[in-house]
PDB file of N, CA and C in Angstrom:
ATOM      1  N   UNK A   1       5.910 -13.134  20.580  1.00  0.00           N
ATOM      2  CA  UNK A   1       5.044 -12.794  19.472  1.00  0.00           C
ATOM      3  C   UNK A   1       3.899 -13.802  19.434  1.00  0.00           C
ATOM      4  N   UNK A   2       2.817 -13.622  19.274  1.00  0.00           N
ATOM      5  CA  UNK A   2       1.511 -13.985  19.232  1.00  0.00           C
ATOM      6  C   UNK A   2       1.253 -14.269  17.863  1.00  0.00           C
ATOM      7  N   UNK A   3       0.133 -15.425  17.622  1.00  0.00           N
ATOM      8  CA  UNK A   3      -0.405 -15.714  16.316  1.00  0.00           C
ATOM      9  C   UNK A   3      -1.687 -15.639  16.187  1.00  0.00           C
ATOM     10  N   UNK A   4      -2.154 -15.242  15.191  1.00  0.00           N
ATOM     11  CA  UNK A   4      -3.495 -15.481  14.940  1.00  0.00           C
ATOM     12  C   UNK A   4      -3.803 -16.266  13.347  1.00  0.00           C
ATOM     13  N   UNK A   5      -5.002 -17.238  13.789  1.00  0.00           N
ATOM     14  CA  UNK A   5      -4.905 -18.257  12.320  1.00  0.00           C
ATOM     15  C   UNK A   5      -6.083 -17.026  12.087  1.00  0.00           C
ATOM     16  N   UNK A   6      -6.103 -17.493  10.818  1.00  0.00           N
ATOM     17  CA  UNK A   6      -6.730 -17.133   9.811  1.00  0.00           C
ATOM     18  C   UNK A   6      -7.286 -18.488   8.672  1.00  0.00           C
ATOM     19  N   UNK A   7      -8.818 -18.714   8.570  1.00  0.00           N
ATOM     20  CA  UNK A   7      -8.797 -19.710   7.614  1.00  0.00           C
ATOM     21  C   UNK A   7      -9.436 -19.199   6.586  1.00  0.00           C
ATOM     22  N   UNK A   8      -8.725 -20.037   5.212  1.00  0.00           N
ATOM     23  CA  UNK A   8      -9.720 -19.785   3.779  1.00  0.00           C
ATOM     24  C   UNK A   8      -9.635 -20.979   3.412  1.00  0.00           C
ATOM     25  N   UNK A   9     -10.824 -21.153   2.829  1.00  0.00           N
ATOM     26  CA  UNK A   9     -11.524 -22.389   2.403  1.00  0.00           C
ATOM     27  C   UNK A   9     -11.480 -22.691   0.769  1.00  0.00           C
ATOM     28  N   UNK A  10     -10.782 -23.840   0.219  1.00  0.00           N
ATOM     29  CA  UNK A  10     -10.761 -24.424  -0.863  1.00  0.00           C
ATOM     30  C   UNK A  10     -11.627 -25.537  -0.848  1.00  0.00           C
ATOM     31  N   UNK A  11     -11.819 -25.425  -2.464  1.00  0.00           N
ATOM     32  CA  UNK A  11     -12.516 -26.890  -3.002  1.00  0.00           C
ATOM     33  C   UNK A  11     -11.420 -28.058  -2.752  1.00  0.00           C
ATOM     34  N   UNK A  12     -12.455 -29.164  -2.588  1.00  0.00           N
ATOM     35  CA  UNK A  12     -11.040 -30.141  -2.187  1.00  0.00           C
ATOM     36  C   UNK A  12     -10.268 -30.544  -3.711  1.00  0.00           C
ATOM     37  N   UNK A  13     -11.191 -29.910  -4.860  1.00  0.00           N
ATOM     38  CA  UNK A  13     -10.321 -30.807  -5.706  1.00  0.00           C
ATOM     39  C   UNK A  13      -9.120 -29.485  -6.584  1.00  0.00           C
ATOM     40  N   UNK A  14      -8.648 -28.380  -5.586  1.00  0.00           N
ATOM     41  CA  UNK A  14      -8.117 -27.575  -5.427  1.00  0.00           C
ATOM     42  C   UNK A  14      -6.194 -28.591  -5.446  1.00  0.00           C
ATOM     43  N   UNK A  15      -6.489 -28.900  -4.275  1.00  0.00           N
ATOM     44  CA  UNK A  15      -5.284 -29.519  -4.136  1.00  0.00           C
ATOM     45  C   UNK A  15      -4.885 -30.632  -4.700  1.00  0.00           C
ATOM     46  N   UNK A  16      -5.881 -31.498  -5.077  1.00  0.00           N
ATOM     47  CA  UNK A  16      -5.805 -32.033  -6.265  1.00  0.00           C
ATOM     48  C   UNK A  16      -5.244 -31.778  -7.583  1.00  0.00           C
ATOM     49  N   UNK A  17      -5.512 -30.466  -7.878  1.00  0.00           N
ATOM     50  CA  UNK A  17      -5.161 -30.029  -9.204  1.00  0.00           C
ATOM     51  C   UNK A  17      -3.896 -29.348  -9.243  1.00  0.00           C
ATOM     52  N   UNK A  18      -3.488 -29.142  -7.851  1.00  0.00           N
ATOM     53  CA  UNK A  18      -2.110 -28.684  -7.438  1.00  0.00           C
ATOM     54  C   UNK A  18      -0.809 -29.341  -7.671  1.00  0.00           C
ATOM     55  N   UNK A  19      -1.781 -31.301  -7.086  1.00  0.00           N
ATOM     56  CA  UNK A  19      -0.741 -31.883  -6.540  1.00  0.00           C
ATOM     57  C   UNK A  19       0.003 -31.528  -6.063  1.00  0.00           C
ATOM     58  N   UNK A  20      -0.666 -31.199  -4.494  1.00  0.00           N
ATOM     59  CA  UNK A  20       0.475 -30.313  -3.554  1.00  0.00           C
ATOM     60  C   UNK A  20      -0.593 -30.835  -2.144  1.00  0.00           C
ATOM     61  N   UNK A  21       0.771 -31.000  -1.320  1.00  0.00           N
ATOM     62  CA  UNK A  21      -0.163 -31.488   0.818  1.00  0.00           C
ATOM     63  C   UNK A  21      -0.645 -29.869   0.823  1.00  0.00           C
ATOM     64  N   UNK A  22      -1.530 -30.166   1.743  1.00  0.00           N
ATOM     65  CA  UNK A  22      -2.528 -28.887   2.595  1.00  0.00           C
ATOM     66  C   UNK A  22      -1.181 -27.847   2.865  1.00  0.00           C
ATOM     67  N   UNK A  23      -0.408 -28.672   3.270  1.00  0.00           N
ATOM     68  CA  UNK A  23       1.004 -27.731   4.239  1.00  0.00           C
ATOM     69  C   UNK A  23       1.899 -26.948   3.396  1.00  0.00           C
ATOM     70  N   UNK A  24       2.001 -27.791   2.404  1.00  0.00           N
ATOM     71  CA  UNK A  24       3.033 -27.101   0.864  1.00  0.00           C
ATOM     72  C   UNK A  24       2.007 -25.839   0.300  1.00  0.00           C
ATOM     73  N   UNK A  25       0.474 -26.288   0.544  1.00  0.00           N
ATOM     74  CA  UNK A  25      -0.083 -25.114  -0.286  1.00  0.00           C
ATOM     75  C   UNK A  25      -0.067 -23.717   0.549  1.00  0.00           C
ATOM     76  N   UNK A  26      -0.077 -24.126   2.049  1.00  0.00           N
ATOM     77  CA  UNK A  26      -0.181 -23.064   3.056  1.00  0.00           C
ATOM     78  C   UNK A  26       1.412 -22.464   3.083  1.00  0.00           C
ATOM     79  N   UNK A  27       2.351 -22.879   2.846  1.00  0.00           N
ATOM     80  CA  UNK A  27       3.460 -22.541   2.711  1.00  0.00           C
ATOM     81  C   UNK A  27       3.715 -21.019   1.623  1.00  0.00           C
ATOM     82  N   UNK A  28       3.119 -21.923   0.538  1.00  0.00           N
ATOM     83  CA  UNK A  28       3.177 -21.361  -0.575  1.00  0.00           C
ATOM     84  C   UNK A  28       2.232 -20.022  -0.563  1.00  0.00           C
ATOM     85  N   UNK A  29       1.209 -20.337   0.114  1.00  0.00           N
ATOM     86  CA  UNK A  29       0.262 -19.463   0.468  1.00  0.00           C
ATOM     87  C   UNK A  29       1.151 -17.815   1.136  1.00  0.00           C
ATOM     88  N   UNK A  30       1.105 -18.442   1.854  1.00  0.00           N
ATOM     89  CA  UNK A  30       2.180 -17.531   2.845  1.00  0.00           C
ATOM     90  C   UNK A  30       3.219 -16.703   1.998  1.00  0.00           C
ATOM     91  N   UNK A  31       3.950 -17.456   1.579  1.00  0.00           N
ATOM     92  CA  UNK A  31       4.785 -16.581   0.710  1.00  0.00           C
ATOM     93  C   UNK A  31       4.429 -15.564  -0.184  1.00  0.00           C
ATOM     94  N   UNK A  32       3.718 -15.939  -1.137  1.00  0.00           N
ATOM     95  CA  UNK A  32       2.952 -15.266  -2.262  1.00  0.00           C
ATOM     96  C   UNK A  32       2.029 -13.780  -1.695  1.00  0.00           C
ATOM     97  N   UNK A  33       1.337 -14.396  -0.565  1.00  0.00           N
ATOM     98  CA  UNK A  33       0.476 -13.057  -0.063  1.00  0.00           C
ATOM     99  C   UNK A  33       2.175 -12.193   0.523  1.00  0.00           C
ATOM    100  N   UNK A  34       3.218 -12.848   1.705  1.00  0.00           N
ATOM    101  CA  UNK A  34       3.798 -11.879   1.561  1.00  0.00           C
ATOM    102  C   UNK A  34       5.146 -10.853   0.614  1.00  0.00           C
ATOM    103  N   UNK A  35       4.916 -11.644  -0.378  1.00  0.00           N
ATOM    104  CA  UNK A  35       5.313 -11.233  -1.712  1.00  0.00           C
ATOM    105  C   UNK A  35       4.404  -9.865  -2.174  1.00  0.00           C
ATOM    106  N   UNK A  36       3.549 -10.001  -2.299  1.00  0.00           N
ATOM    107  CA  UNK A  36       2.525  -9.109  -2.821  1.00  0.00           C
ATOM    108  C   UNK A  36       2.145  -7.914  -1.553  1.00  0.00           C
ATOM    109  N   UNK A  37       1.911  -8.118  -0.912  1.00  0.00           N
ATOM    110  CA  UNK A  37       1.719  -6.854   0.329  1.00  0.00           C
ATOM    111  C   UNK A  37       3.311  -6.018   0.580  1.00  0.00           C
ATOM    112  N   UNK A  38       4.541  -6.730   0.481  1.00  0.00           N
ATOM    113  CA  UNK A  38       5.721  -6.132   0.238  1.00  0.00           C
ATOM    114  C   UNK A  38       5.905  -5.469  -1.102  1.00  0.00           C
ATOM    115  N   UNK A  39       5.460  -6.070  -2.606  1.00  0.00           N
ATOM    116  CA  UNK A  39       5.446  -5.217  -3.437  1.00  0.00           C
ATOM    117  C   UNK A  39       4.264  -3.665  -3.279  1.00  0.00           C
ATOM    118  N   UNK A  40       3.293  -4.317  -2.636  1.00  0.00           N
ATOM    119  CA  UNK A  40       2.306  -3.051  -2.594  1.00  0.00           C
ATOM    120  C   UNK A  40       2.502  -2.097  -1.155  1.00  0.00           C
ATOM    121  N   UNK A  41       3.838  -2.304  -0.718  1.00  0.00           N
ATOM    122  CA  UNK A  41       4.625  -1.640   0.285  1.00  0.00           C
ATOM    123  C   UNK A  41       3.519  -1.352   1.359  1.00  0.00           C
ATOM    124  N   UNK A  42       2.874  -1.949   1.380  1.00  0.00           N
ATOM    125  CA  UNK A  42       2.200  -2.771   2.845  1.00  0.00           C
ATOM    126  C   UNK A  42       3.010  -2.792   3.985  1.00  0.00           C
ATOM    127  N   UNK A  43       3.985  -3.396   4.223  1.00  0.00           N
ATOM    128  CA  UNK A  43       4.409  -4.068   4.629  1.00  0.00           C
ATOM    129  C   UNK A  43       5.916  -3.647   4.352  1.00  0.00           C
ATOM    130  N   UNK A  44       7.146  -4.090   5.550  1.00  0.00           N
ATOM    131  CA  UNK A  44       8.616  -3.546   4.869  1.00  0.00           C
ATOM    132  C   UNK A  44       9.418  -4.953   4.997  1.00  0.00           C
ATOM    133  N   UNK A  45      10.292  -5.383   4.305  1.00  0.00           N
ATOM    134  CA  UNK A  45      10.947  -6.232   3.777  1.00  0.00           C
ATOM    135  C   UNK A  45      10.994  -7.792   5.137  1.00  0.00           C
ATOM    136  N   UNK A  46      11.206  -6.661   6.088  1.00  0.00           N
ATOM    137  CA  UNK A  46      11.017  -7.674   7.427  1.00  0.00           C
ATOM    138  C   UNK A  46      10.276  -8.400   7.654  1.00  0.00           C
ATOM    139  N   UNK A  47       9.343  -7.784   7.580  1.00  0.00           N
ATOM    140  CA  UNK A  47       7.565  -7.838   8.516  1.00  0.00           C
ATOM    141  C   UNK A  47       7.302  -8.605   7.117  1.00  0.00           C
ATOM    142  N   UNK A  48       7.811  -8.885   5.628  1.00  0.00           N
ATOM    143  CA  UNK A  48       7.145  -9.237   4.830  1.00  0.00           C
ATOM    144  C   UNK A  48       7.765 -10.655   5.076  1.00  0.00           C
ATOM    145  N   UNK A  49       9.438 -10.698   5.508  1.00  0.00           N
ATOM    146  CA  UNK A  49       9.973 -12.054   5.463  1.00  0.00           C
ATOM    147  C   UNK A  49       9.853 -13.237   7.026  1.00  0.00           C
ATOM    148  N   UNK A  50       9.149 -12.062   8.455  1.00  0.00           N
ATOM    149  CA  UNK A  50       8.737 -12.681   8.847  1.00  0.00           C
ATOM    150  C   UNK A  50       7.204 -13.344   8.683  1.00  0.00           C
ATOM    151  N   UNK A  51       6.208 -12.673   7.724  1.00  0.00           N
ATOM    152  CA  UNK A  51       4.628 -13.536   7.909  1.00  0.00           C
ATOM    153  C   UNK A  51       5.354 -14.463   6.791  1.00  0.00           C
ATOM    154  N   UNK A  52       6.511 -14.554   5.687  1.00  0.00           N
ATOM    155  CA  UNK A  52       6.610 -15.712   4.935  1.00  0.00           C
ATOM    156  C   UNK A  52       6.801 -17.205   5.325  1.00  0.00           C
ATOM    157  N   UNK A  53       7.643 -16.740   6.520  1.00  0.00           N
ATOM    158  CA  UNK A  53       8.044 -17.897   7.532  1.00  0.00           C
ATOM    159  C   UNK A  53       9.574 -17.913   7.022  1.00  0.00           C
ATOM    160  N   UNK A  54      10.285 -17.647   6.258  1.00  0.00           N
ATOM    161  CA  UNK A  54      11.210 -17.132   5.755  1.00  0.00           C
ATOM    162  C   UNK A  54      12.285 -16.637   6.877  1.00  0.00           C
ATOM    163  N   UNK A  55      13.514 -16.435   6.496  1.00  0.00           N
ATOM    164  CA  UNK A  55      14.648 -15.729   7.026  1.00  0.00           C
ATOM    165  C   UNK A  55      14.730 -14.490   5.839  1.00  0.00           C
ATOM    166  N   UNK A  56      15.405 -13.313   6.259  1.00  0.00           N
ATOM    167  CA  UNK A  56      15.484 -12.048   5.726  1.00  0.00           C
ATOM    168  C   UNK A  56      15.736 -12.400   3.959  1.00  0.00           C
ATOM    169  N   UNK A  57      17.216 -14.080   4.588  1.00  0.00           N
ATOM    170  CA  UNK A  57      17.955 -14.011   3.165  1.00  0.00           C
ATOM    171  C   UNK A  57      16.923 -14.560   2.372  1.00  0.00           C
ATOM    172  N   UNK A  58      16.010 -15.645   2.584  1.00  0.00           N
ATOM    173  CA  UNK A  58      15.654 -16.155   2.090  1.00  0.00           C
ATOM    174  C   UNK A  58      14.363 -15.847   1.405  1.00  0.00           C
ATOM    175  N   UNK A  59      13.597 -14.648   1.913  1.00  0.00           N
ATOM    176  CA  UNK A  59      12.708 -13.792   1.317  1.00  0.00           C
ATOM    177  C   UNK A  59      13.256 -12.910   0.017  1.00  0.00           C
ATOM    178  N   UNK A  60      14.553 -12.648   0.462  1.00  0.00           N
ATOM    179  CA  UNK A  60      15.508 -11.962  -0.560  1.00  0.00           C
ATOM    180  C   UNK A  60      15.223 -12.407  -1.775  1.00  0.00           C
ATOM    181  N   UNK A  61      16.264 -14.034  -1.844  1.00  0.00           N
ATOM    182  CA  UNK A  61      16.099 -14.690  -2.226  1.00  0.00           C
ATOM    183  C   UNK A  61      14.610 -14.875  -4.037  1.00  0.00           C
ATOM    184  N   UNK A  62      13.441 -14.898  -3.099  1.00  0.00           N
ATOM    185  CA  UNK A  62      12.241 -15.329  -3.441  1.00  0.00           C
ATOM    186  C   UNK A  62      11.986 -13.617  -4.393  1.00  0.00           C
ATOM    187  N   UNK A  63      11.845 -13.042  -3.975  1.00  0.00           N
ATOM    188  CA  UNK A  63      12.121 -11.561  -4.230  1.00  0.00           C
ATOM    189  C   UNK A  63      12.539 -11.814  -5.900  1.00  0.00           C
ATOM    190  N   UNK A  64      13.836 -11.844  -5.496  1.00  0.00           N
ATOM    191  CA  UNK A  64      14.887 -11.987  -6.899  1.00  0.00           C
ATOM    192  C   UNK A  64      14.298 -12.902  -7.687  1.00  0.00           C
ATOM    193  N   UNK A  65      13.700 -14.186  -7.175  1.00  0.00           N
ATOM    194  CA  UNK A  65      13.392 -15.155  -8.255  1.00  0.00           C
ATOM    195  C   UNK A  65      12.028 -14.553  -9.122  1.00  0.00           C
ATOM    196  N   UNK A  66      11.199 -13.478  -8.449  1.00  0.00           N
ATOM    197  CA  UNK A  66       9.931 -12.936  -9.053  1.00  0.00           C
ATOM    198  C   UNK A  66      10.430 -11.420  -9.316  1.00  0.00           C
ATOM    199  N   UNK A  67      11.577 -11.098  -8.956  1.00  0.00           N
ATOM    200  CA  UNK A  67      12.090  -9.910 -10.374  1.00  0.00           C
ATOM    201  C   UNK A  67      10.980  -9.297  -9.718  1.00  0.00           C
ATOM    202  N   UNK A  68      11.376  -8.891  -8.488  1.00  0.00           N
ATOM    203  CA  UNK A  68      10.799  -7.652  -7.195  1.00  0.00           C
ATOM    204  C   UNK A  68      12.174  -7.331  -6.623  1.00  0.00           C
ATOM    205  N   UNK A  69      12.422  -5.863  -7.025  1.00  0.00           N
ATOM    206  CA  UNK A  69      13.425  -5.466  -6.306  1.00  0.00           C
ATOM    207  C   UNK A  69      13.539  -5.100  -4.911  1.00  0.00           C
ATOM    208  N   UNK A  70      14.678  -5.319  -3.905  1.00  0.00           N
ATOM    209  CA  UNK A  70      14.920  -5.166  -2.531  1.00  0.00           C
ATOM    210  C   UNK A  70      14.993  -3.887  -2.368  1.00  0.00           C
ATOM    211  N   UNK A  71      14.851  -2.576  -3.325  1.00  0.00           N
ATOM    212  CA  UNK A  71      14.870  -1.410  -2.954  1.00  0.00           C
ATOM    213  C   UNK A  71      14.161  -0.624  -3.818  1.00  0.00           C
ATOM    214  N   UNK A  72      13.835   0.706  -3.298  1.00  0.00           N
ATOM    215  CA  UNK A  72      13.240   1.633  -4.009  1.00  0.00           C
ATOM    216  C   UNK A  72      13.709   2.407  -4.576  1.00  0.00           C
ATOM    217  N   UNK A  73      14.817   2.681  -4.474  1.00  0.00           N
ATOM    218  CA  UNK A  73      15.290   3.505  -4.739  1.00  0.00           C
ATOM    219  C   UNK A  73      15.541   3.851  -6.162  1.00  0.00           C
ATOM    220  N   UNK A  74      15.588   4.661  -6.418  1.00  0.00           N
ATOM    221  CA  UNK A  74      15.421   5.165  -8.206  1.00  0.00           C
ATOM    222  C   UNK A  74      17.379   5.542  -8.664  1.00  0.00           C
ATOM    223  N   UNK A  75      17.751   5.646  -9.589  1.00  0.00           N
ATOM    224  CA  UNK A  75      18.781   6.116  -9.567  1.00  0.00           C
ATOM    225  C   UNK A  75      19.176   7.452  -9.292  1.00  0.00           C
ATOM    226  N   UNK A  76      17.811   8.518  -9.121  1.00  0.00           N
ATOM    227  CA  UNK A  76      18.249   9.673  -8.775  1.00  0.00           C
ATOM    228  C   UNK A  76      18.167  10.099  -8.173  1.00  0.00           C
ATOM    229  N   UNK A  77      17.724   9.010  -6.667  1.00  0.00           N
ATOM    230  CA  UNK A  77      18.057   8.923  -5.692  1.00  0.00           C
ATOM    231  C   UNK A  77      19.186   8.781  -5.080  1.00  0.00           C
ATOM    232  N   UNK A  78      20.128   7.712  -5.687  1.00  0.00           N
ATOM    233  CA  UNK A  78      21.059   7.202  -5.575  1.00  0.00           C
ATOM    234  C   UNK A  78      22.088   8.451  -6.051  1.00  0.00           C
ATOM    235  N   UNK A  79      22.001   9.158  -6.758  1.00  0.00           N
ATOM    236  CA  UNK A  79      23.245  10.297  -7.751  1.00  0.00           C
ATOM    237  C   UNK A  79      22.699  11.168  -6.603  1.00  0.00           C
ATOM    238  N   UNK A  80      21.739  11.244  -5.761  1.00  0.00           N
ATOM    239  CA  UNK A  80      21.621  13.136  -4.764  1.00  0.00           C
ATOM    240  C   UNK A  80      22.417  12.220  -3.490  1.00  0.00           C
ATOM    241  N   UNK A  81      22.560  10.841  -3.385  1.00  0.00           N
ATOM    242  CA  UNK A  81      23.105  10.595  -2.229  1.00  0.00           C
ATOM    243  C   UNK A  81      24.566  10.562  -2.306  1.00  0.00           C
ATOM    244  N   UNK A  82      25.438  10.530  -3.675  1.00  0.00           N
ATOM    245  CA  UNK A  82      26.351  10.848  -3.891  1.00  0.00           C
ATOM    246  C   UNK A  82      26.407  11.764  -3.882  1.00  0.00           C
ATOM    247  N   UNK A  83      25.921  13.389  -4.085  1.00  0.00           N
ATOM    248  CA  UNK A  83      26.092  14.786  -4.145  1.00  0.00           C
ATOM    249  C   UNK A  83      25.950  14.848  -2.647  1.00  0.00           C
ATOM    250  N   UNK A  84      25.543  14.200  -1.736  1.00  0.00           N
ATOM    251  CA  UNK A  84      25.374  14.738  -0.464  1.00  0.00           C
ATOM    252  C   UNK A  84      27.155  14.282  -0.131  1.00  0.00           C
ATOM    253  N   UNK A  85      27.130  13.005  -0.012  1.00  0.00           N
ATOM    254  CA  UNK A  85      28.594  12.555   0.491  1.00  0.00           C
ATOM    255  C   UNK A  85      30.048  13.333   0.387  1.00  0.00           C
ATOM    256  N   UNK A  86      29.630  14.408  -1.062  1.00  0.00           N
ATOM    257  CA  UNK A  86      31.091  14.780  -1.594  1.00  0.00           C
ATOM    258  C   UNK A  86      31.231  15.869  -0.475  1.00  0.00           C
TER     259      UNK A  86
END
């Protein structure tokens, strides 16, 4: 797998006001955009927990802590997949 950077440019007194290293903010960076392109189903849970830098669980994880659910599914989805099974 191949990378491509991508740069965006902050004020320096950005990180300052963070109190956060360049690396913690790019971290954080990372996560958040793939937080948001997975809620706007961009993107599928994978592909969202590999650009996080993340493991599957640990996107999970992050997910749950921002009260974004791991599925779509509606409940009446869930009740026709029980009518199929019987």
């Amino acid at each position: 797998m191949s990378n491509r950077t991508i740069s965006v440019d902050f004020p320096t007194d950005i990180l300052l006001a963070l109190n956060e290293s360049e690396n913690d903010l790019k971290k954080r960076i990372k996560i958040m955009l793939a937080i948001q392109l997975y809620k706007a189903q961009k993107l599928t849970i994978g592909k969202a927990a590999q650009l996080s830098g993340l493991s599957r669980l640990e996107f999970e994880t992050e997910l749950s802590k921002n009260k974004i659910s791991i599925s779509s599914l509606t409940e009446k989805d869930v009740l026709k997949d029980i009518e199929k099974l019987r």
